[in-house]
N, C-alpha and C. Protein backbone atom coordinates (compact mmCIF):
# COMPACT_ATOMS: atom_id res chain seq x y z
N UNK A 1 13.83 -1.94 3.73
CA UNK A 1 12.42 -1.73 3.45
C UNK A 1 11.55 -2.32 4.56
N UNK A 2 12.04 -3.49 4.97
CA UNK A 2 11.40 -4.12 6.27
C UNK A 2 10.99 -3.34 7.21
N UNK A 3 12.15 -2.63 7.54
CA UNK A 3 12.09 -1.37 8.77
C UNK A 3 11.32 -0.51 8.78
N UNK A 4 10.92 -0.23 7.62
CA UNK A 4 9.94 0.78 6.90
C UNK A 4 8.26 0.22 7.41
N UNK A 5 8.18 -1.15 6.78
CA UNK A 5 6.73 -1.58 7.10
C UNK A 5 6.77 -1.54 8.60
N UNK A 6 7.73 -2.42 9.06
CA UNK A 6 7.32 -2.59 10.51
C UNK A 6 7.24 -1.20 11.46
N UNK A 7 7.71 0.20 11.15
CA UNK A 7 7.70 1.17 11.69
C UNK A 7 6.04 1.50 11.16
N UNK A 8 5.71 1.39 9.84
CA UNK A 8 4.24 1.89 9.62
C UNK A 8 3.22 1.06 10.35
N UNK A 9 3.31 -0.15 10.87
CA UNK A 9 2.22 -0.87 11.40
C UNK A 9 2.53 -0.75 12.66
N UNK A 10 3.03 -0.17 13.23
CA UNK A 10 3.07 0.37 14.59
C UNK A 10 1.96 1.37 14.70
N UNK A 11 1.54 1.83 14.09
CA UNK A 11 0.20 3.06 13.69
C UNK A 11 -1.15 1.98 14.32
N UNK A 12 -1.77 2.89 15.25
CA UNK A 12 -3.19 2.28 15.71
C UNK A 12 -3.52 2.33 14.54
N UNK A 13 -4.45 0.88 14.24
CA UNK A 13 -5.07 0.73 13.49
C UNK A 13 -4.91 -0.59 12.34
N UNK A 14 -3.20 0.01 11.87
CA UNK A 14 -3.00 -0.70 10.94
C UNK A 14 -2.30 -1.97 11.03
N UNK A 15 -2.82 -2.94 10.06
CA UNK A 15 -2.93 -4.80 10.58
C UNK A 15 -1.49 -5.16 9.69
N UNK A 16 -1.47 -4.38 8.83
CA UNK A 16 0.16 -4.87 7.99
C UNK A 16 0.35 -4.39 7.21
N UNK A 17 1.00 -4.30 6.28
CA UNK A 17 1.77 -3.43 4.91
C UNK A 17 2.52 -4.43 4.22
N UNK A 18 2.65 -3.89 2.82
CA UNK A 18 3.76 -4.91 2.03
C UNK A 18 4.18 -3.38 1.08
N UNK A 19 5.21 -4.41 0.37
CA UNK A 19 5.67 -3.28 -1.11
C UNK A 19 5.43 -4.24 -1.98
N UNK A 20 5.21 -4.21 -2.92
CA UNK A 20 4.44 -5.28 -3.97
C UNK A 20 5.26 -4.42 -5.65
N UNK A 21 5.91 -5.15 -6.27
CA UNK A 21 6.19 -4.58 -7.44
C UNK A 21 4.97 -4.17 -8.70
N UNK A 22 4.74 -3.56 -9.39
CA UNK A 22 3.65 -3.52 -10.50
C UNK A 22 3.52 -4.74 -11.02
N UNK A 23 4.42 -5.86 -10.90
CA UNK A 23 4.14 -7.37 -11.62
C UNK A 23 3.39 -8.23 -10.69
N UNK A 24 3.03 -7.81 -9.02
CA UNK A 24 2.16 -8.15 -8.12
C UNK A 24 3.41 -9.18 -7.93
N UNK A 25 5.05 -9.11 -8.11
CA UNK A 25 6.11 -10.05 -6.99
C UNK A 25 5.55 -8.99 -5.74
N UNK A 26 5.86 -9.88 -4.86
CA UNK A 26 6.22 -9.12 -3.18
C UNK A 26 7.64 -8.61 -3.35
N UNK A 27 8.18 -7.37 -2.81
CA UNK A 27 9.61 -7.10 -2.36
C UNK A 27 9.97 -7.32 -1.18
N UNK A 28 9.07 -6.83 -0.33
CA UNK A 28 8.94 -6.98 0.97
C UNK A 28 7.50 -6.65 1.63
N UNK A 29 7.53 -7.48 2.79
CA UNK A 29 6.10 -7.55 3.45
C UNK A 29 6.26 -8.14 5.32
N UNK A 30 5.03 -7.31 5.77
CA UNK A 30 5.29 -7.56 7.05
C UNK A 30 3.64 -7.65 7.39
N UNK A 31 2.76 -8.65 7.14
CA UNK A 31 1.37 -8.62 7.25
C UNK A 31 1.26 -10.08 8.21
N UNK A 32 0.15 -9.68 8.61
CA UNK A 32 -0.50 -10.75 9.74
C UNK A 32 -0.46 -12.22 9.13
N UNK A 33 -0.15 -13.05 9.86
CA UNK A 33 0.09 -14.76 9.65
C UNK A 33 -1.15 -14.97 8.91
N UNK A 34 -2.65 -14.75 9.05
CA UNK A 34 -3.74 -14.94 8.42
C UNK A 34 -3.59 -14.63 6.81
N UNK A 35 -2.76 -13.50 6.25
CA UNK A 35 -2.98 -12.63 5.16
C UNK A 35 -1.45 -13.41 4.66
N UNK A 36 -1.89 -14.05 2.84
CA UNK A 36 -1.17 -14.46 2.24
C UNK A 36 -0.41 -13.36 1.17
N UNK A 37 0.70 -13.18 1.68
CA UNK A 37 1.60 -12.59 1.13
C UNK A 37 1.44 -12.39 -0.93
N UNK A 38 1.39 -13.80 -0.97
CA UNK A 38 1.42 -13.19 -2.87
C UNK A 38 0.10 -13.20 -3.21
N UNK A 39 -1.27 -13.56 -2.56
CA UNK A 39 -2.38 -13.12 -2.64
C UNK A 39 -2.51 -12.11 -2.79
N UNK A 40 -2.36 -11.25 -1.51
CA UNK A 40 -2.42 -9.85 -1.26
C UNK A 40 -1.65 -8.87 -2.68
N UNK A 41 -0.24 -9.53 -2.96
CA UNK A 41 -0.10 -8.79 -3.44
C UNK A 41 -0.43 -8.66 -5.29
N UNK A 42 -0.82 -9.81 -5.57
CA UNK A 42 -1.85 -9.83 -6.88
C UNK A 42 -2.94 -8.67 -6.55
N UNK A 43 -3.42 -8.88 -5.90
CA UNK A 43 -4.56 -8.36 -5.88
C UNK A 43 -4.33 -6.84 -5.91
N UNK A 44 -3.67 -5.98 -5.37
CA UNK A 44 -3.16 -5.15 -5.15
C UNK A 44 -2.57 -4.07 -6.36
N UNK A 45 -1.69 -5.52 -7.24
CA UNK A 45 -1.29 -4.68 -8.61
C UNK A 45 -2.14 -5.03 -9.50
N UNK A 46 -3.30 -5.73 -9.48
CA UNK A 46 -4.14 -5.78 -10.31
C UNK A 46 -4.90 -4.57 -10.07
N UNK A 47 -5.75 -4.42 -8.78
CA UNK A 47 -6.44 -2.87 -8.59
C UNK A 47 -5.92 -2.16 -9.05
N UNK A 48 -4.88 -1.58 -9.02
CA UNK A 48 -3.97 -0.25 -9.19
C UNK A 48 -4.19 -0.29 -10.79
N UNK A 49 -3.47 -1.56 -11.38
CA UNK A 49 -3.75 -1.40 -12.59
C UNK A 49 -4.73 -0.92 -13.16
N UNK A 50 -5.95 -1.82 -12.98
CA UNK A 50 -7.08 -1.75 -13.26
C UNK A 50 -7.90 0.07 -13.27
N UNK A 51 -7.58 0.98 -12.15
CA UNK A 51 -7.99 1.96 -11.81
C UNK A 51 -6.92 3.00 -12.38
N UNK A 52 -6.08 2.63 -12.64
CA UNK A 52 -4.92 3.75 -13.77
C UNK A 52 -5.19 3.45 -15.35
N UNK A 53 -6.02 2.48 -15.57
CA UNK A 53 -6.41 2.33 -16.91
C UNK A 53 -7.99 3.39 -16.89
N UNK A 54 -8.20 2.69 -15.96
CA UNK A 54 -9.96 4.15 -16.30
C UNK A 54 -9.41 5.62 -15.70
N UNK A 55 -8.64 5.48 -15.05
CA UNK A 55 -8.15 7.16 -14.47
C UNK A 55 -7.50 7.87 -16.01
N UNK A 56 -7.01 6.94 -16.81
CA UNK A 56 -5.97 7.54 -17.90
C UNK A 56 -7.35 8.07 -19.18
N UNK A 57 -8.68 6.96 -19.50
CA UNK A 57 -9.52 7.28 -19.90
C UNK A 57 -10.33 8.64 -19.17
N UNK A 58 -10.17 8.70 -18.14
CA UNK A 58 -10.84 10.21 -17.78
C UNK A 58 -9.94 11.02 -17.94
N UNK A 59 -9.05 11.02 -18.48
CA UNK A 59 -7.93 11.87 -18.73
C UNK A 59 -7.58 12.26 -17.40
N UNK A 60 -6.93 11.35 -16.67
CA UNK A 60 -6.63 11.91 -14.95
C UNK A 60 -5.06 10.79 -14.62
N UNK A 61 -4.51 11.31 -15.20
CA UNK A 61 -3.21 10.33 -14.84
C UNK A 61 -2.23 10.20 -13.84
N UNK A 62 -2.59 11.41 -12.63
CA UNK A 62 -2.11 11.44 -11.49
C UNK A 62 -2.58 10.71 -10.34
N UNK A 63 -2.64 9.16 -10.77
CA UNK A 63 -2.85 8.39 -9.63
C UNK A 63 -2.32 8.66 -8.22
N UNK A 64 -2.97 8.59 -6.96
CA UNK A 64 -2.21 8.76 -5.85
C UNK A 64 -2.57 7.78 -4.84
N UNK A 65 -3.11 7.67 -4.69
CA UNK A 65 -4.15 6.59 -3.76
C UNK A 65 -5.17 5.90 -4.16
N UNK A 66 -5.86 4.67 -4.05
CA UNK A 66 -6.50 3.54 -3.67
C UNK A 66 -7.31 3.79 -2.66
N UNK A 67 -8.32 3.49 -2.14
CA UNK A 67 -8.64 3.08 -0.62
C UNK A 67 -10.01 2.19 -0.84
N UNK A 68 -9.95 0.93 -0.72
CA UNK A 68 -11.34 0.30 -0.63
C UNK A 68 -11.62 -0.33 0.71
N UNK A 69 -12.64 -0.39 0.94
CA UNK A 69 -13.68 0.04 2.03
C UNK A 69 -14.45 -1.16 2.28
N UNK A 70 -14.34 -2.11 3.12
CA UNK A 70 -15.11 -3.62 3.26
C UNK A 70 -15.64 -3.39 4.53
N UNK A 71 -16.21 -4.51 5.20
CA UNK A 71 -16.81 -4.56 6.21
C UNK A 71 -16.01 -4.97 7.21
N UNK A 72 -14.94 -5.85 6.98
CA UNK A 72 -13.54 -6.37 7.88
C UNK A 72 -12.30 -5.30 8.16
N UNK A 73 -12.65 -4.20 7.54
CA UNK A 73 -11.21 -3.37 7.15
C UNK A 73 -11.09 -2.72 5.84
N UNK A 74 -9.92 -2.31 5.43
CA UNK A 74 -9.85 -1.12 4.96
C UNK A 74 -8.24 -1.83 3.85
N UNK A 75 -8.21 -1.44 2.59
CA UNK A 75 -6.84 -1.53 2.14
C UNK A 75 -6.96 -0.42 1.18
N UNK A 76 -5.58 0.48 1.53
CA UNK A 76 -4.52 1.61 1.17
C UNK A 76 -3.93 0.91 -0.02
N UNK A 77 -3.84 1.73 -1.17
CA UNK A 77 -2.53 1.18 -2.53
C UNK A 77 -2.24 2.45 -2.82
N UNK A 78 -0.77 2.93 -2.41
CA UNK A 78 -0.24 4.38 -2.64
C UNK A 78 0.99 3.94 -4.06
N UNK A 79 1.36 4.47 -4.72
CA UNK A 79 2.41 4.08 -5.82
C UNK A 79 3.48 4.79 -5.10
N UNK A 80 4.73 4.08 -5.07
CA UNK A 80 6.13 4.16 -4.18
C UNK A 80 7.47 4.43 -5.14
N UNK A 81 7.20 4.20 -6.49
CA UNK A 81 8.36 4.40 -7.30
C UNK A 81 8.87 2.89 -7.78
N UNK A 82 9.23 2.10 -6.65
CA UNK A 82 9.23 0.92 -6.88
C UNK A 82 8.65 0.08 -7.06
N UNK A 83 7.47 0.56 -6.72
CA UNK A 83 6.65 -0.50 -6.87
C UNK A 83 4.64 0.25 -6.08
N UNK A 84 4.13 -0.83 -5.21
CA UNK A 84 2.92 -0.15 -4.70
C UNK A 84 3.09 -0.58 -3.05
N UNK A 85 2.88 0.60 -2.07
CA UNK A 85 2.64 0.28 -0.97
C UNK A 85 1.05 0.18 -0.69
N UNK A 86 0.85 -1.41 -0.01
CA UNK A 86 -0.32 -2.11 0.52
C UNK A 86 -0.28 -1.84 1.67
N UNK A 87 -1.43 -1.60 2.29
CA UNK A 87 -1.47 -1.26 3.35
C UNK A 87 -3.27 -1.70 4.26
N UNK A 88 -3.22 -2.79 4.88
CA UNK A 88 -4.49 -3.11 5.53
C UNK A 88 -4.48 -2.59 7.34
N UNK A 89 -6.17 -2.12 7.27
CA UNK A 89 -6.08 -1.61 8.69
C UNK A 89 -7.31 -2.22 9.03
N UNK A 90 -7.99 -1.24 10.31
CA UNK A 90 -9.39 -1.95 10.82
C UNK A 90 -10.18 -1.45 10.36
N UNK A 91 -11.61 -1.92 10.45
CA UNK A 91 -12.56 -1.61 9.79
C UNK A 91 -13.27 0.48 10.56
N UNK A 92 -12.49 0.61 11.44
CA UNK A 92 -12.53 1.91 12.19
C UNK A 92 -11.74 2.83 12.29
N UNK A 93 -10.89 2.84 11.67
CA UNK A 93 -8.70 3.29 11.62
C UNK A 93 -9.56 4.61 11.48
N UNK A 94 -8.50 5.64 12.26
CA UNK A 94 -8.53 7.01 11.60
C UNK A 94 -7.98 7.15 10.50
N UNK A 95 -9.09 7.91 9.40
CA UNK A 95 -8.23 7.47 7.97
C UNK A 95 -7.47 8.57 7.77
N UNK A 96 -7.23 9.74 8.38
CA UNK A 96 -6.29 10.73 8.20
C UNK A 96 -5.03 10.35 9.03
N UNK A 97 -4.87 9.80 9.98
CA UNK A 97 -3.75 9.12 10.62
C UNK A 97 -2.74 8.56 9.86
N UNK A 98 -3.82 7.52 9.26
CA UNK A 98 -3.34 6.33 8.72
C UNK A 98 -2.75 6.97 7.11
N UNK A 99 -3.07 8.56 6.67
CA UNK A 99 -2.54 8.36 5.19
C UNK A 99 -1.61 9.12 5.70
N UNK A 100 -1.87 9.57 6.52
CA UNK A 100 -0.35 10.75 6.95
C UNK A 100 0.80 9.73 7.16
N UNK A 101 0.84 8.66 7.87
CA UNK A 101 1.95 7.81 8.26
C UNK A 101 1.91 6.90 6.89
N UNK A 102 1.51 6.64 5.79
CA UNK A 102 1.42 6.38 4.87
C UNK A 102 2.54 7.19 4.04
N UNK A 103 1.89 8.44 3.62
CA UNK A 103 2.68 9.70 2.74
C UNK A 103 4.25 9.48 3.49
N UNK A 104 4.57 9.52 4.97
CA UNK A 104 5.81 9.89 5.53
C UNK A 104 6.78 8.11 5.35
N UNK A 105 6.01 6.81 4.94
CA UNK A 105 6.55 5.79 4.65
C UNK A 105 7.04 5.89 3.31
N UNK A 106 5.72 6.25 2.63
CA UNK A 106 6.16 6.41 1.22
C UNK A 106 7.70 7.39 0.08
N UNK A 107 7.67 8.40 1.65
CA UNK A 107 8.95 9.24 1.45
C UNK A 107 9.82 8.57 1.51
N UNK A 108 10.07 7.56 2.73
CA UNK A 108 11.36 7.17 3.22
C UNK A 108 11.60 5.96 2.49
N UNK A 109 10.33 5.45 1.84
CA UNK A 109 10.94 4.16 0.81
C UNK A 109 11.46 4.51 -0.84
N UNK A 110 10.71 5.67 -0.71
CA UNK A 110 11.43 6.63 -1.69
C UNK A 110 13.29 7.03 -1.62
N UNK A 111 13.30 7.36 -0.85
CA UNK A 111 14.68 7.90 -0.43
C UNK A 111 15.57 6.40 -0.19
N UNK A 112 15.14 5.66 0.44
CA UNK A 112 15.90 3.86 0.62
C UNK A 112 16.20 3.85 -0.95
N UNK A 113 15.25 3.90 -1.72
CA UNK A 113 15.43 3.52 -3.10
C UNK A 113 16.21 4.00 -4.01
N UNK A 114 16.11 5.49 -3.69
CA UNK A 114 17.52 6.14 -3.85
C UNK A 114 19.01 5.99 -3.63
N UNK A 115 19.36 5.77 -2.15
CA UNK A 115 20.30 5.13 -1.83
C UNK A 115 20.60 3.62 -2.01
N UNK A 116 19.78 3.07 -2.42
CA UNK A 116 20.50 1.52 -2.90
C UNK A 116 21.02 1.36 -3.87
C-alpha cells in the first residue's frame, strides 16, 4: 500500500496521502513530517462519516468523493473498500489531475486488497 501512496504523491501538487480505516486507525500513510498521521486520519473518517449520514438523508448513497477547500490547500477523501484514501495537495493543484491519479490509486489499492 506504501508503494501506492508514494507513487500518488509524486503528482505535482500533491503534499501526501494516507489510507485511514472507517475507525480513523491509519493503515498506511506517507504525509509530510509537519502533518500528524492519526490527526489527519480522525479527521478524515469523521468527515466522510459525517457527509454519508446527510448524503443517506437526501436519499443519495453513492458517496464518491470529499474535497474541502482551505486557504493552505486542498484535502481529497475517496472511499477505497478498505478503508478512505486522504489525500492533501496545494492550495493551486490541478484538480482534474489530481482526481484522475486519485481514481487510478484507488484501483490499484483496490486490486492490492484483493490479492492479500
Amino acid at each position: 500500500m506504501f508503494q501506492i501512496l508514494e507513487e500518488l504523491n509524486r503528482t505535482t501538487g500533491i503534499n501526501g496521502s494516507m489510507i485511514v480505516g472507517k475507525d480513523g486507525i491509519v493503515i498506511a500513510a506517507d504525509l509530510k513530517d509537519n502533518l500528524q498521521d492519526e490527526a489527519v486520519g480522525a479527521s478524515a473518517a469523521s468527515i466522510v462519516d459525517i457527509v454519508k449520514k446527510s448524503m443517506e438523508r437526501l436519499s443519495n448513497e453513492n458517496l464518491k468523493q470529499i474535497t474541502v477547500e482551505a486557504s493552505k490547500g486542498k484535502l481529497f477523501l475517496t472511499e477505497v473498500g478498505i478503508g478512505i484514501l486522504a489525500v492533501t495537495t496545494d492550495p493551486q493543484v490541478n484538480v482534474g489531475l489530481v482526481r484522475l491519479e486519485i481514481k487510478n490509486a484507488a484501483e490499484k489499492i483496490k486490486v492490492a486488497q484483493k490479492s492479500a
